[in-house]
C-alpha atoms as a PDB file:
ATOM      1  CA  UNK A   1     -21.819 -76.833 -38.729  1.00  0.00           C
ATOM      2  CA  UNK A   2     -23.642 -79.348 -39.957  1.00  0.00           C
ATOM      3  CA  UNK A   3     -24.843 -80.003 -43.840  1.00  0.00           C
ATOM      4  CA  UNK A   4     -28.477 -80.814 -44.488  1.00  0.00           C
ATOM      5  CA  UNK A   5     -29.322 -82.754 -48.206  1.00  0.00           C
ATOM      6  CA  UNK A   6     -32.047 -82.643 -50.536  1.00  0.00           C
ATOM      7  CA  UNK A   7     -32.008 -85.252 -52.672  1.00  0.00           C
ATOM      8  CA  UNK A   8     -33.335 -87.373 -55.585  1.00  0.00           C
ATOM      9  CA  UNK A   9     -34.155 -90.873 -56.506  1.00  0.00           C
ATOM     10  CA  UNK A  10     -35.192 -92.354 -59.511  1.00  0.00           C
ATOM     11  CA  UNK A  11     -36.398 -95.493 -60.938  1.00  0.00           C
ATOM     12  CA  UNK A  12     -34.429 -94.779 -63.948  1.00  0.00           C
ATOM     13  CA  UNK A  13     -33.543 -92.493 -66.641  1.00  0.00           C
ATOM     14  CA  UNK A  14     -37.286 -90.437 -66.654  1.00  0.00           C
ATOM     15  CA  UNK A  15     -38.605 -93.145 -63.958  1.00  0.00           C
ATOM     16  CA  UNK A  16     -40.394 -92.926 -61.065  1.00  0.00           C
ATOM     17  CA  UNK A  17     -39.123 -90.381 -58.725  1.00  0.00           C
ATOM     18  CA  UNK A  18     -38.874 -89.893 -54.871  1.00  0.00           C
ATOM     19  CA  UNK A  19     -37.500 -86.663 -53.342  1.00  0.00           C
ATOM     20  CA  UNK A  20     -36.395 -86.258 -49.403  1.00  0.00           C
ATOM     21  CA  UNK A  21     -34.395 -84.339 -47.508  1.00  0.00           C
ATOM     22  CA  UNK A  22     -31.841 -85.959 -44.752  1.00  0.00           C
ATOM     23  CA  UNK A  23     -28.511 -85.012 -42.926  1.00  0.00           C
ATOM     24  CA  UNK A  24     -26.560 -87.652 -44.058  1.00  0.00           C
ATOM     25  CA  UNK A  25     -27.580 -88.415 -47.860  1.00  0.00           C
ATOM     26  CA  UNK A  26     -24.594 -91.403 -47.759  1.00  0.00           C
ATOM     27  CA  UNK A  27     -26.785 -93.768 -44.850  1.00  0.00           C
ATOM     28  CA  UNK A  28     -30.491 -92.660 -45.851  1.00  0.00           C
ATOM     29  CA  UNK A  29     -29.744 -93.420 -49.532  1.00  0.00           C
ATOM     30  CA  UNK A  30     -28.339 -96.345 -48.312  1.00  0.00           C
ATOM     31  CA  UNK A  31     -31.152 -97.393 -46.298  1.00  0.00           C
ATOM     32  CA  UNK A  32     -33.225 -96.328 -49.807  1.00  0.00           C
ATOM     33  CA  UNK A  33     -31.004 -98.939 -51.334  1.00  0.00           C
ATOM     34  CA  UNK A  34     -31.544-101.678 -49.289  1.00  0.00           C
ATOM     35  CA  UNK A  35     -35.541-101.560 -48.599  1.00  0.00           C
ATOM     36  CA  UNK A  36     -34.655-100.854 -44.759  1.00  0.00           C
ATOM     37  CA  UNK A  37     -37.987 -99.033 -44.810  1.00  0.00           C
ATOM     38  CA  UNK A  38     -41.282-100.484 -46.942  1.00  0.00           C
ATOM     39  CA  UNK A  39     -42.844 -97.443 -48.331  1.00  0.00           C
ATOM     40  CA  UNK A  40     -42.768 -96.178 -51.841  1.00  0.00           C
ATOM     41  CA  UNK A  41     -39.211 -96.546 -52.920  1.00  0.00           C
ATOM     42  CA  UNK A  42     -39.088-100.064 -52.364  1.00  0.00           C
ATOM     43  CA  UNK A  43     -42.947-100.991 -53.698  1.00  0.00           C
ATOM     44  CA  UNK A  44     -41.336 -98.958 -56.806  1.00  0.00           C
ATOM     45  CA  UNK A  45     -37.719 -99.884 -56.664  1.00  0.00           C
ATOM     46  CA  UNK A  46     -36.692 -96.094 -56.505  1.00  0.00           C
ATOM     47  CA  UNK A  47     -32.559 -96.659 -55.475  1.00  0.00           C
ATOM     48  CA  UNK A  48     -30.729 -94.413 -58.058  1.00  0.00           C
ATOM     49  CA  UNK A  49     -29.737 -91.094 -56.750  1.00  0.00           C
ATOM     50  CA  UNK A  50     -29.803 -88.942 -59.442  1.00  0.00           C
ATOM     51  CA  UNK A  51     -29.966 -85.252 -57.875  1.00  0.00           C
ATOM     52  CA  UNK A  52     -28.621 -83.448 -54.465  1.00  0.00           C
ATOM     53  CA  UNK A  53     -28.311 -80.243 -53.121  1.00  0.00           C
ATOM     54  CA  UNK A  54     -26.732 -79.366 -49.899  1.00  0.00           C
ATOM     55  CA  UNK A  55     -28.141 -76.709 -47.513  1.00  0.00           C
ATOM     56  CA  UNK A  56     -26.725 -75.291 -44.090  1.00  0.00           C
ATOM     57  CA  UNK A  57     -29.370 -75.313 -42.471  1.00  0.00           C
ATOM     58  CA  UNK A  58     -32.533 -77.654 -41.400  1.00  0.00           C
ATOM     59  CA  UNK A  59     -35.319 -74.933 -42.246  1.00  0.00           C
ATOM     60  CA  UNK A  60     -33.520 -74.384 -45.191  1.00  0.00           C
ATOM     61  CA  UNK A  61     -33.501 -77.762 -47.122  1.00  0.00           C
ATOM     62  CA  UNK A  62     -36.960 -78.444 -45.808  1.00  0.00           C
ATOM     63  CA  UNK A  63     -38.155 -75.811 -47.523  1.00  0.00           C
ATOM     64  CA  UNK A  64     -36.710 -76.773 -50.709  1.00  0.00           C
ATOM     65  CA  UNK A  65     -37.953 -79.853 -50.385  1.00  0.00           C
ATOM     66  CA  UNK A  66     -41.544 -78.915 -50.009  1.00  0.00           C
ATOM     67  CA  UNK A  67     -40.889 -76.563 -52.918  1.00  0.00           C
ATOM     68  CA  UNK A  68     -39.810 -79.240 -55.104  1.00  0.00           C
ATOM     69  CA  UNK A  69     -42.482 -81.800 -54.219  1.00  0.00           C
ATOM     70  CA  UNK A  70     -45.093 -79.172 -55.357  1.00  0.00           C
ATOM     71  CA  UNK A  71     -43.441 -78.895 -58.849  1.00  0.00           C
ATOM     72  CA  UNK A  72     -44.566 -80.325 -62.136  1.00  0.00           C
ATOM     73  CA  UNK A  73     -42.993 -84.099 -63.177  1.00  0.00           C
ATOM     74  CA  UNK A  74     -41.184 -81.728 -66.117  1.00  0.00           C
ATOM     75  CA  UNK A  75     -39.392 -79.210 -63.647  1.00  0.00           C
ATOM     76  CA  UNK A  76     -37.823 -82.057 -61.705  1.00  0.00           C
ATOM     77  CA  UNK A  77     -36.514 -83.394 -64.691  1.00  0.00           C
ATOM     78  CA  UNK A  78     -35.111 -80.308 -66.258  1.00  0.00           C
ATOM     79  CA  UNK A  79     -32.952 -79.808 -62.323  1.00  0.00           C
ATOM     80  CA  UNK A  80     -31.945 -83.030 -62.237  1.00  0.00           C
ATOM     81  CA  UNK A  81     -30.582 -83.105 -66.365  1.00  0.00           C
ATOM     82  CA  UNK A  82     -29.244 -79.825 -65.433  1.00  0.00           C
ATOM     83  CA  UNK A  83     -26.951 -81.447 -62.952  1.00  0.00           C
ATOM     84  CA  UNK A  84     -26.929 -84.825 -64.464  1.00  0.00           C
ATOM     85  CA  UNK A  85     -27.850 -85.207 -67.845  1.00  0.00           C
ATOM     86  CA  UNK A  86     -27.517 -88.789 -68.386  1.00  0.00           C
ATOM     87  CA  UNK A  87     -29.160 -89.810 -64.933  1.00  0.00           C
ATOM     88  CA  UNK A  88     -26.623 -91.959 -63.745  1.00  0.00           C
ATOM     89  CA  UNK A  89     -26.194 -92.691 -59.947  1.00  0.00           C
ATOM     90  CA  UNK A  90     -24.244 -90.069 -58.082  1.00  0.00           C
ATOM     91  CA  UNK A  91     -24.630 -92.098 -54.633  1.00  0.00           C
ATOM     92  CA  UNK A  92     -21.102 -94.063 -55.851  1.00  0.00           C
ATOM     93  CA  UNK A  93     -19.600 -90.904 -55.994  1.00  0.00           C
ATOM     94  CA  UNK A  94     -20.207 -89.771 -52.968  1.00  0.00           C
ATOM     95  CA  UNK A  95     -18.652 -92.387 -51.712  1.00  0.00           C
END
C-alpha cells in the first residue's frame, strides 16, 4: 500500500504558506527546496515544511487538501502550531 502526503510549506514562522499533496513528501519537498519548478514557492521562497499528514489513499489526501486550501490564513496556523508549535522544518526529520 502506498502512503499519500499532505503537506505544508512556509516562508517562516507565520509566513507565506503553500499547501500540496504528493506521494513522496521527501523528493517533492525537495524539488520545493531547490526551485526545480518556478511557480509560487520559489517567486516567494516557500522551502520550510512545517506541517504533514499522511493518508492511504489518493482520493483521500486530495480531499484534504482541497479542504484545507479553502480555510481561513488563521485555521492553517492553529493545525500547523498544533503539530508544530515553533514552526521549525520537519523535512530534516524525515530524513
Amino acid at each position: 500500500m502506498r502512503d499519500y502526503f499532505v503537506y505544508i510549506l512556509a516562508s517562516g514562522k507565520n509566513g507565506t504558506l503553500y499547501t500540496g499533496v504528493t506521494n513522496d513528501v521527501l523528493r517533492r519537498v525537495s524539488e520545493h527546496r531547490q526551485e526545480l519548478t518556478k511557480g509560487f514557492t520559489s517567486r516567494y521562497g516557500v522551502k520550510r515544511l512545517v506541517w504533514y499528514e499522511v493518508h492511504g489513499t489518493a482520493i483521500g489526501a486530495i480531499q484534504r487538501e482541497k479542504n484545507i486550501k479553502h480555510w481561513s490564513r488563521s485555521w492553517k496556523i492553529a493545525l500547523i502550531e498544533e503539530m508544530n508549535p515553533t514552526w521549525r522544518d520537519l523535512f530534516e526529520e524525515l530524513l
